[in-house]
Protein backbone atom coordinates (compact mmCIF):
# COMPACT_ATOMS: atom_id res chain seq x y z
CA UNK A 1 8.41 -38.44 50.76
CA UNK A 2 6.35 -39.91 53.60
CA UNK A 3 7.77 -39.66 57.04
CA UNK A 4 8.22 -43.50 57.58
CA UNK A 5 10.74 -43.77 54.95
CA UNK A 6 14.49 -42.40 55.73
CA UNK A 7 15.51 -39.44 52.81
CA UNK A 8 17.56 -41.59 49.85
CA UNK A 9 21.11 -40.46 49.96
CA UNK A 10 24.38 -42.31 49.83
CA UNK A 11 25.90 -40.42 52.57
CA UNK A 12 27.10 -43.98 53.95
CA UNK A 13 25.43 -46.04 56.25
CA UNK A 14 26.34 -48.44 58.94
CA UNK A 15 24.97 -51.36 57.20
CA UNK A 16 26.09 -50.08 53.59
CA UNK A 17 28.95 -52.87 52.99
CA UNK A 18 32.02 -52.76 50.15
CA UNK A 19 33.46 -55.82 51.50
CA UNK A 20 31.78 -58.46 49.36
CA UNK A 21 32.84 -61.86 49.29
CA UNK A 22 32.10 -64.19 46.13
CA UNK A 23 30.58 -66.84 47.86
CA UNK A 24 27.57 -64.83 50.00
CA UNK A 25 27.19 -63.65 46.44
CA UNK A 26 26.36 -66.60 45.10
CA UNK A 27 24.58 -67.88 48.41
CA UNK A 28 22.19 -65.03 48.04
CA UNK A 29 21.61 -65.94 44.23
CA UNK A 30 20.94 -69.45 45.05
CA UNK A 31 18.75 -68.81 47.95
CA UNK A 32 14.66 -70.15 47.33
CA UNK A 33 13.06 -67.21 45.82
CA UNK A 34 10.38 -66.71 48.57
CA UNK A 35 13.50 -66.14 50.91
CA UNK A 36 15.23 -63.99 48.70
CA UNK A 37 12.89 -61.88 47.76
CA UNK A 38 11.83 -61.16 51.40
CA UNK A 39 15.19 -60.13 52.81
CA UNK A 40 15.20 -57.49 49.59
CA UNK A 41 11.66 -56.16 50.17
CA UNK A 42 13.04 -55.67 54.00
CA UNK A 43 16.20 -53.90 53.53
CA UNK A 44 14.04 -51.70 50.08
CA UNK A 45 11.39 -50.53 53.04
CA UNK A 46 14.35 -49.17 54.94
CA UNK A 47 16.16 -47.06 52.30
CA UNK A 48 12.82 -45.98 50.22
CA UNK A 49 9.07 -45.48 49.71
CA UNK A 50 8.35 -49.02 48.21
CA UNK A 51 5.59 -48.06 46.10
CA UNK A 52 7.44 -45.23 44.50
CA UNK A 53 8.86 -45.26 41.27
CA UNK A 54 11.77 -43.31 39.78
CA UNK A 55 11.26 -42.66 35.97
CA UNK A 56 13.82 -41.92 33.39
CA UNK A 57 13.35 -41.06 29.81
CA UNK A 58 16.39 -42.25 27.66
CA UNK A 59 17.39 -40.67 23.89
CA UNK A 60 19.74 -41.41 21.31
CA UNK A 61 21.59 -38.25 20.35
CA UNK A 62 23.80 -40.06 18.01
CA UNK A 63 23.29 -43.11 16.68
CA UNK A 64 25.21 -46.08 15.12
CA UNK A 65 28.80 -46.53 13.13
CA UNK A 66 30.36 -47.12 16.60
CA UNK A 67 34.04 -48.75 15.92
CA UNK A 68 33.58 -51.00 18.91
CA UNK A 69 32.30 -54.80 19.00
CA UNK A 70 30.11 -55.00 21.89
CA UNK A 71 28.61 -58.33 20.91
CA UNK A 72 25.17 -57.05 22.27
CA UNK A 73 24.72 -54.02 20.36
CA UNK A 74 22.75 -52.89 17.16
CA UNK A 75 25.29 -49.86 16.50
CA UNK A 76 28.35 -51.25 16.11
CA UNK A 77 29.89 -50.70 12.63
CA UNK A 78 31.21 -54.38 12.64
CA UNK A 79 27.80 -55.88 12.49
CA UNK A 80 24.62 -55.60 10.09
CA UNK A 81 21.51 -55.20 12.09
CA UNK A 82 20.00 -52.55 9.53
CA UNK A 83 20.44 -49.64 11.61
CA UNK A 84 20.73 -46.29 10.05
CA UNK A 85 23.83 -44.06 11.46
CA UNK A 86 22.75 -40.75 12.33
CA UNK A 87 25.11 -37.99 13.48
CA UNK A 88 24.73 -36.24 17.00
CA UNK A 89 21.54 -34.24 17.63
CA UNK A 90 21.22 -30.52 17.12
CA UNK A 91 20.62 -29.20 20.85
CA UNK A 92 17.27 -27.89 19.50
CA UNK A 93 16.21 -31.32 18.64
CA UNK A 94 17.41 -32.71 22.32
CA UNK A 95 15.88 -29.98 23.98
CA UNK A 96 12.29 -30.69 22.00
CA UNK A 97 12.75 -34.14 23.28
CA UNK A 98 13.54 -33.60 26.51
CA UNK A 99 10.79 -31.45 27.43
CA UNK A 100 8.71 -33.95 26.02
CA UNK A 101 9.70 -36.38 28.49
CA UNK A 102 9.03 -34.09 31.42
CA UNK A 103 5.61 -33.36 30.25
CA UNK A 104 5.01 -37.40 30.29
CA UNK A 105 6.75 -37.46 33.49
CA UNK A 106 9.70 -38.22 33.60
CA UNK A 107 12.55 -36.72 36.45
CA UNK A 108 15.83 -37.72 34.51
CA UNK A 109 16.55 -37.14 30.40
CA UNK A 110 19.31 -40.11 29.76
CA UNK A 111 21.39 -39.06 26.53
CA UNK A 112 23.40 -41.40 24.69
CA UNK A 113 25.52 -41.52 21.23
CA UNK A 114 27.53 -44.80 20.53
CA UNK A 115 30.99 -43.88 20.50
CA UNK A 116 34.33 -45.36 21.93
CA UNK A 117 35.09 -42.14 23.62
CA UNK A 118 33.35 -38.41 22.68
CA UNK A 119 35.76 -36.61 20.10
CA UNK A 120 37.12 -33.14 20.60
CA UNK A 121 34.93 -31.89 17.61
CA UNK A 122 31.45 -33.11 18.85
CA UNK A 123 32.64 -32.34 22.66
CA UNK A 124 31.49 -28.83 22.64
CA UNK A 125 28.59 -29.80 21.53
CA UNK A 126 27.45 -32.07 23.96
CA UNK A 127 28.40 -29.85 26.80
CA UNK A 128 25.87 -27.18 25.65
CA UNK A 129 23.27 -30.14 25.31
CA UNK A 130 23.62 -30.78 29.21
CA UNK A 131 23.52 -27.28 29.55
CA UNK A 132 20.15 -26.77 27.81
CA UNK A 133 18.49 -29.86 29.66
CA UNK A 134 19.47 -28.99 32.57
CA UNK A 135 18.09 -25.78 32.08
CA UNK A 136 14.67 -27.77 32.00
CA UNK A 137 14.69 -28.54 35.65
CA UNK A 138 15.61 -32.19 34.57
CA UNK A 139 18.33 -34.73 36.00
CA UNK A 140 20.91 -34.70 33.16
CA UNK A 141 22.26 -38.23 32.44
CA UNK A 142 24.78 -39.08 29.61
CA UNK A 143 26.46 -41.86 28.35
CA UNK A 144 29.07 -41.11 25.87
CA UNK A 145 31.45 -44.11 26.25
CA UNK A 146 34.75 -43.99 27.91
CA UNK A 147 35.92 -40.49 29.67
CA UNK A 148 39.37 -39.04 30.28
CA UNK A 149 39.61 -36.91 33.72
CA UNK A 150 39.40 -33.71 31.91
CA UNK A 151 36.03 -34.40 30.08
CA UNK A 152 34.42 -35.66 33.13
CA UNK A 153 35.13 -32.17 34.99
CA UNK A 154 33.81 -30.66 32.11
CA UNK A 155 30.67 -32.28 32.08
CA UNK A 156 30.28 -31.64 35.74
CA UNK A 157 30.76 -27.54 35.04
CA UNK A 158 28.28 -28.09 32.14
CA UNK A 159 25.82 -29.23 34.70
CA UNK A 160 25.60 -32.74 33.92
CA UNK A 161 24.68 -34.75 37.09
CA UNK A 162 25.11 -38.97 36.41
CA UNK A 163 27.44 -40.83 33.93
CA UNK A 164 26.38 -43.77 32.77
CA UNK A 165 28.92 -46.84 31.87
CA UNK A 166 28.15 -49.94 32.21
CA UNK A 167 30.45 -53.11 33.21
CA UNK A 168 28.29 -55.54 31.25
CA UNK A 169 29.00 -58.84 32.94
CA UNK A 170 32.01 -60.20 34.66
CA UNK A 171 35.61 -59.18 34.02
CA UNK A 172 36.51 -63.16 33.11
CA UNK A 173 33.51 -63.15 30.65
CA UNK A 174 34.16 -59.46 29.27
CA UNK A 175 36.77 -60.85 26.64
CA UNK A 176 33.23 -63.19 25.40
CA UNK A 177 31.23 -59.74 24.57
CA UNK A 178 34.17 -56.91 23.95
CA UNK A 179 37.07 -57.38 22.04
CA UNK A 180 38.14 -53.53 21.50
CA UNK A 181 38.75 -52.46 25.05
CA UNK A 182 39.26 -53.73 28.23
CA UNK A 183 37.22 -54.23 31.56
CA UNK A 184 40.00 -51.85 33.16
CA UNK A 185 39.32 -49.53 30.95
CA UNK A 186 35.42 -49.35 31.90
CA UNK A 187 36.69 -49.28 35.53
CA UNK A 188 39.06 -46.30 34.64
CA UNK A 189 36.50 -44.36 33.18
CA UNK A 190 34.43 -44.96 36.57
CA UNK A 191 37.22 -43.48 38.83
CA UNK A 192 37.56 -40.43 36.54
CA UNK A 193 33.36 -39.75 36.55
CA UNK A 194 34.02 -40.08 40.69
CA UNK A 195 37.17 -37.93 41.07
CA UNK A 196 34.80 -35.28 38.87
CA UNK A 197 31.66 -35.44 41.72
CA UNK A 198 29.41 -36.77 39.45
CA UNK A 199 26.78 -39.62 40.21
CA UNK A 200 26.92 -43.00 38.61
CA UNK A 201 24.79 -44.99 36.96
CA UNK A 202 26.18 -48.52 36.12
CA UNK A 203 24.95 -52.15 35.77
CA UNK A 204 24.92 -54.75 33.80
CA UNK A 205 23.06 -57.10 31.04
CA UNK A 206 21.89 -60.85 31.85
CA UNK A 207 20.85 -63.27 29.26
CA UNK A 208 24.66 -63.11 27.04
CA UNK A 209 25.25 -66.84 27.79
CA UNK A 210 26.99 -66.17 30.91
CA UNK A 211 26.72 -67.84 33.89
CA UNK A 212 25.45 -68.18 37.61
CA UNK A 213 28.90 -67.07 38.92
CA UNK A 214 29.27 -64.34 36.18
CA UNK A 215 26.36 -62.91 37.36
CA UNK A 216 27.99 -63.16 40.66
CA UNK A 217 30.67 -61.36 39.88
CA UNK A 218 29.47 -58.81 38.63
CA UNK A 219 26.93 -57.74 41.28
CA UNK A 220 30.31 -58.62 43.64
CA UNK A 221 31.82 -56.20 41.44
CA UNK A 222 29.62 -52.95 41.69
CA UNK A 223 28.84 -53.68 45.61
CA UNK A 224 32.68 -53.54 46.16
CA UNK A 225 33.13 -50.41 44.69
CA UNK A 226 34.36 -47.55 47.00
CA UNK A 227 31.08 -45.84 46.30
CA UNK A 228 28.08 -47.51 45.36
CA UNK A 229 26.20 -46.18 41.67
CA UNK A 230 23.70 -44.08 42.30
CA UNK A 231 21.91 -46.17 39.61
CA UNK A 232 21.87 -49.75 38.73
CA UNK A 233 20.51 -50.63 35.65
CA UNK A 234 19.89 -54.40 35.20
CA UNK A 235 19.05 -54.97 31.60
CA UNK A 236 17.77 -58.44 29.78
CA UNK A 237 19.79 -58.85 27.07
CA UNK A 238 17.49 -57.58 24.00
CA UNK A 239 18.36 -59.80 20.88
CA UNK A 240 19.28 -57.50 17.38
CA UNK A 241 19.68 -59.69 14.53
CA UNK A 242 22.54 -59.46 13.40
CA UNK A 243 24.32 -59.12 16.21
CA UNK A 244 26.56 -61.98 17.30
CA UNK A 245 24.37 -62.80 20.21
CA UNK A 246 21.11 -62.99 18.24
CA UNK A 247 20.25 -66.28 18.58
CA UNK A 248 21.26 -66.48 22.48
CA UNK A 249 18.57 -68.60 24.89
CA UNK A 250 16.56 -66.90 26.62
CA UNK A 251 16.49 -66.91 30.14
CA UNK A 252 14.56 -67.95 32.83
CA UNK A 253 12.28 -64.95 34.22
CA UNK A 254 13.27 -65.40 37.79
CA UNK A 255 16.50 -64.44 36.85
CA UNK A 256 15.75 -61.53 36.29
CA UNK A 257 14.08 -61.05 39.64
CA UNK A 258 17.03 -62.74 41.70
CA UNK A 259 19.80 -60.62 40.15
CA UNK A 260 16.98 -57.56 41.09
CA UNK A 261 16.52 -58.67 44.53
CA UNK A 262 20.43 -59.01 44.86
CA UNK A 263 21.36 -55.76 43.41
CA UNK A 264 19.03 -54.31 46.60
CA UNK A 265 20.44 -56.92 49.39
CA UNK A 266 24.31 -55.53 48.02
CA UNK A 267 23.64 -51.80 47.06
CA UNK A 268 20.56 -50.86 49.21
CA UNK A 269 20.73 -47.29 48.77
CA UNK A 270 21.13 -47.31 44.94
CA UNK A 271 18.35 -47.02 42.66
CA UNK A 272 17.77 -49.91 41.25
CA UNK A 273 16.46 -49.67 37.91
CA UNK A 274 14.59 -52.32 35.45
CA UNK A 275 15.84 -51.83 32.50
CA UNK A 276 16.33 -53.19 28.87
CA UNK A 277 14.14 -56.26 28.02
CA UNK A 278 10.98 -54.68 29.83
CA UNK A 279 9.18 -54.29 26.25
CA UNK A 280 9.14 -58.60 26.82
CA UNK A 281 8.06 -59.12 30.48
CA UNK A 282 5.13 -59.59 31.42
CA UNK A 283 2.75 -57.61 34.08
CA UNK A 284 3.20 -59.75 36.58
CA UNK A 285 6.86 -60.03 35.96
CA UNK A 286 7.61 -56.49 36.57
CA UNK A 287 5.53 -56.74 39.37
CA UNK A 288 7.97 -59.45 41.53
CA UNK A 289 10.79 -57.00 39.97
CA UNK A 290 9.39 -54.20 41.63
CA UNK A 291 8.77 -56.53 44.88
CA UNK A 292 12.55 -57.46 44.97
CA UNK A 293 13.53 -54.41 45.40
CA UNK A 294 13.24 -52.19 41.20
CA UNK A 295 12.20 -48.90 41.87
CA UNK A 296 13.16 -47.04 38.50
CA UNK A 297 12.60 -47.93 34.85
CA UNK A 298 12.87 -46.12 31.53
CA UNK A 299 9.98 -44.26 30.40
CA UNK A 300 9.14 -44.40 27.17
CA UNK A 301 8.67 -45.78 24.19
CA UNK A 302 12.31 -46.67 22.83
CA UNK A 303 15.26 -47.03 24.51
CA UNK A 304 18.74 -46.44 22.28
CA UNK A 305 17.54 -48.30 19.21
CA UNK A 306 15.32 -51.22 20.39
CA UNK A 307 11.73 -51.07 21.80
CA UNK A 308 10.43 -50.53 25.23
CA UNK A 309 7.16 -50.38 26.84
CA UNK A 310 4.73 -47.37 25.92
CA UNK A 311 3.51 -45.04 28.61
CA UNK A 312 0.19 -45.57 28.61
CA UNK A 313 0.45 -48.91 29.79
CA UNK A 314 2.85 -48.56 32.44
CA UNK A 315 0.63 -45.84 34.08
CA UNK A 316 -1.90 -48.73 33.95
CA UNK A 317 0.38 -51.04 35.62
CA UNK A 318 1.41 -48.51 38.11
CA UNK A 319 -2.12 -47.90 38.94
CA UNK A 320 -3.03 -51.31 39.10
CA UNK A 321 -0.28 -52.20 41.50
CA UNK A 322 -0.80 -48.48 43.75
CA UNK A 323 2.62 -47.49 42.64
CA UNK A 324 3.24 -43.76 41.82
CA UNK A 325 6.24 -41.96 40.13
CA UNK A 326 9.01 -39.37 42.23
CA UNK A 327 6.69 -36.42 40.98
């Protein structure tokens, strides 16, 4: 990394706050764009290279028949969106997959099967997954649902290095999207991934009908935590028909850049990554992302079951806008 730019680490700074309030929140999500997205460019300059771009490749290793009713989701067994269940992955399969990405360039293999929580008989399974991909000379990402302290330590001694669990959206709005477990629950399985040394990555989806001071509360929400995520993944709700939230408006784009430049002003040592709903935005959308403060996306061409932009043209965009990737 060039000189000029301090080494990324969440060793804590002076000027890394958990103390939050609601209302500067809010302030900063109401502030003229211009103004926002200035004060995030600032305090991006200070923590990383701004025209460098962490990239992630993310795979389904299991997919669909999930007993939960995430309102957003295209795998959940209470709702038809057409979606074929598949069972979890043979490890040769991930492996194939995974190298795959790190020939196209990616630095992190993201793994995910819909479940409510992993069961003990696809458990061992998984763990030699991480162990193979890791073998790769990748960063090993999962997200498996909600962990008891026992499976995150063994996922840590497997060699997996972030957990990814997202809050979603507010804890007052949660009860709107997820009817089969709780907020605290999501916030349990957080502490346990901690208390195991392993790195977060956890955000949250825009667009579900919520509003300005859900989104609030949210970003209040991950800034406050004893230690920031790693990784902040700030996706635009993609609409599955079939899904209760199909027919949701769409936002406005800005949004999308506000809650970015945020996410950097609260958490400006995290990666901030641009996330679901990319497929949709336009060039010069990502582009003010990446100016508020984005500096990861997924890589590749699908995501867990929906769409996402192809390679090719992000390494266009990327060239066009004298951006290059953490290789």
């Amino acid at each position: 990394m060039d000189s000029m730019f301090q080494e990324n680490s969440l060793s804590e700074q002076p000027d890394v706050r958990h103390d939050w309030d609601f209302d500067e929140v809010i302030e900063l999500l109401n502030r003229p764009l211009f103004d926002l997205i200035f004060t995030a460019q600032g305090i991006h300059r200070t923590y990383f290279n701004p025209n460098q771009v962490q990239l992630s490749t993310l795979l389904n290793i299991k997919t669909g028949a999930c007993s939960q009713d995430c309102a957003y989701c295209s795998q959940s067994v209470r709702f038809d969106t057409g979606l074929k269940p598949q069972p979890l992955m043979e490890r040769e399969a991930v492996v194939a997959a995974a190298k795959q990405a790190k020939a196209n360039g990616a630095t992190r293999f993201c793994m995910g099967a819909a479940w409510r929580s992993p069961k003990p008989k696809d458990f061992d399974k998984v763990l030699d997954i991480v162990k193979a991909v890791k073998a790769l000379g990748l960063e090993t990402c999962m997200t498996l649902g909600m962990l008891d302290a026992e499976q995150a330590q063994q996922l840590k001694k497997a060699g997996l290095d972030y957990y990814n669990h997202n809050l979603d959206t507010s804890a007052a709005y949660y009860k709107h999207i997820v009817s089969t477990h709780t907020y605290q629950e999501r916030l349990d399985t957080l502490a346990n991934v901690r208390t195991a040394n392993l790195k977060v990555c956890c955000g949250g989806i825009i667009g579900m009908g919520e509003s300005l001071e859900d989104r609030s509360a949210l970003l209040q929400t991950l800034a406050n935590l004893p230690q920031h995520p790693e990784s902040v993944p700030i996706n635009q709700l993609v609409r599955v028909a079939g899904t209760p939230l199909a027919d949701t408006k769409e936002i406005d784009p800005f949004d999308m850049v506000r809650c970015i430049a945020v996410a950097r002003i609260l958490m400006p040592a995290s990666y901030i990554r641009l996330s679901a709903g990319r497929a949709e935005m336009s060039d010069e959308l990502q582009a003010l992302c990446f100016l508020a403060g984005a500096n990861s996306i997924f890589y590749g061409e699908k995501l867990l079951t929906t769409g996402n932009q192809a390679c090719e043209p992000d390494r266009q965009l990327f060239n066009r806008l004298g951006i290059f990737s953490d290789l």
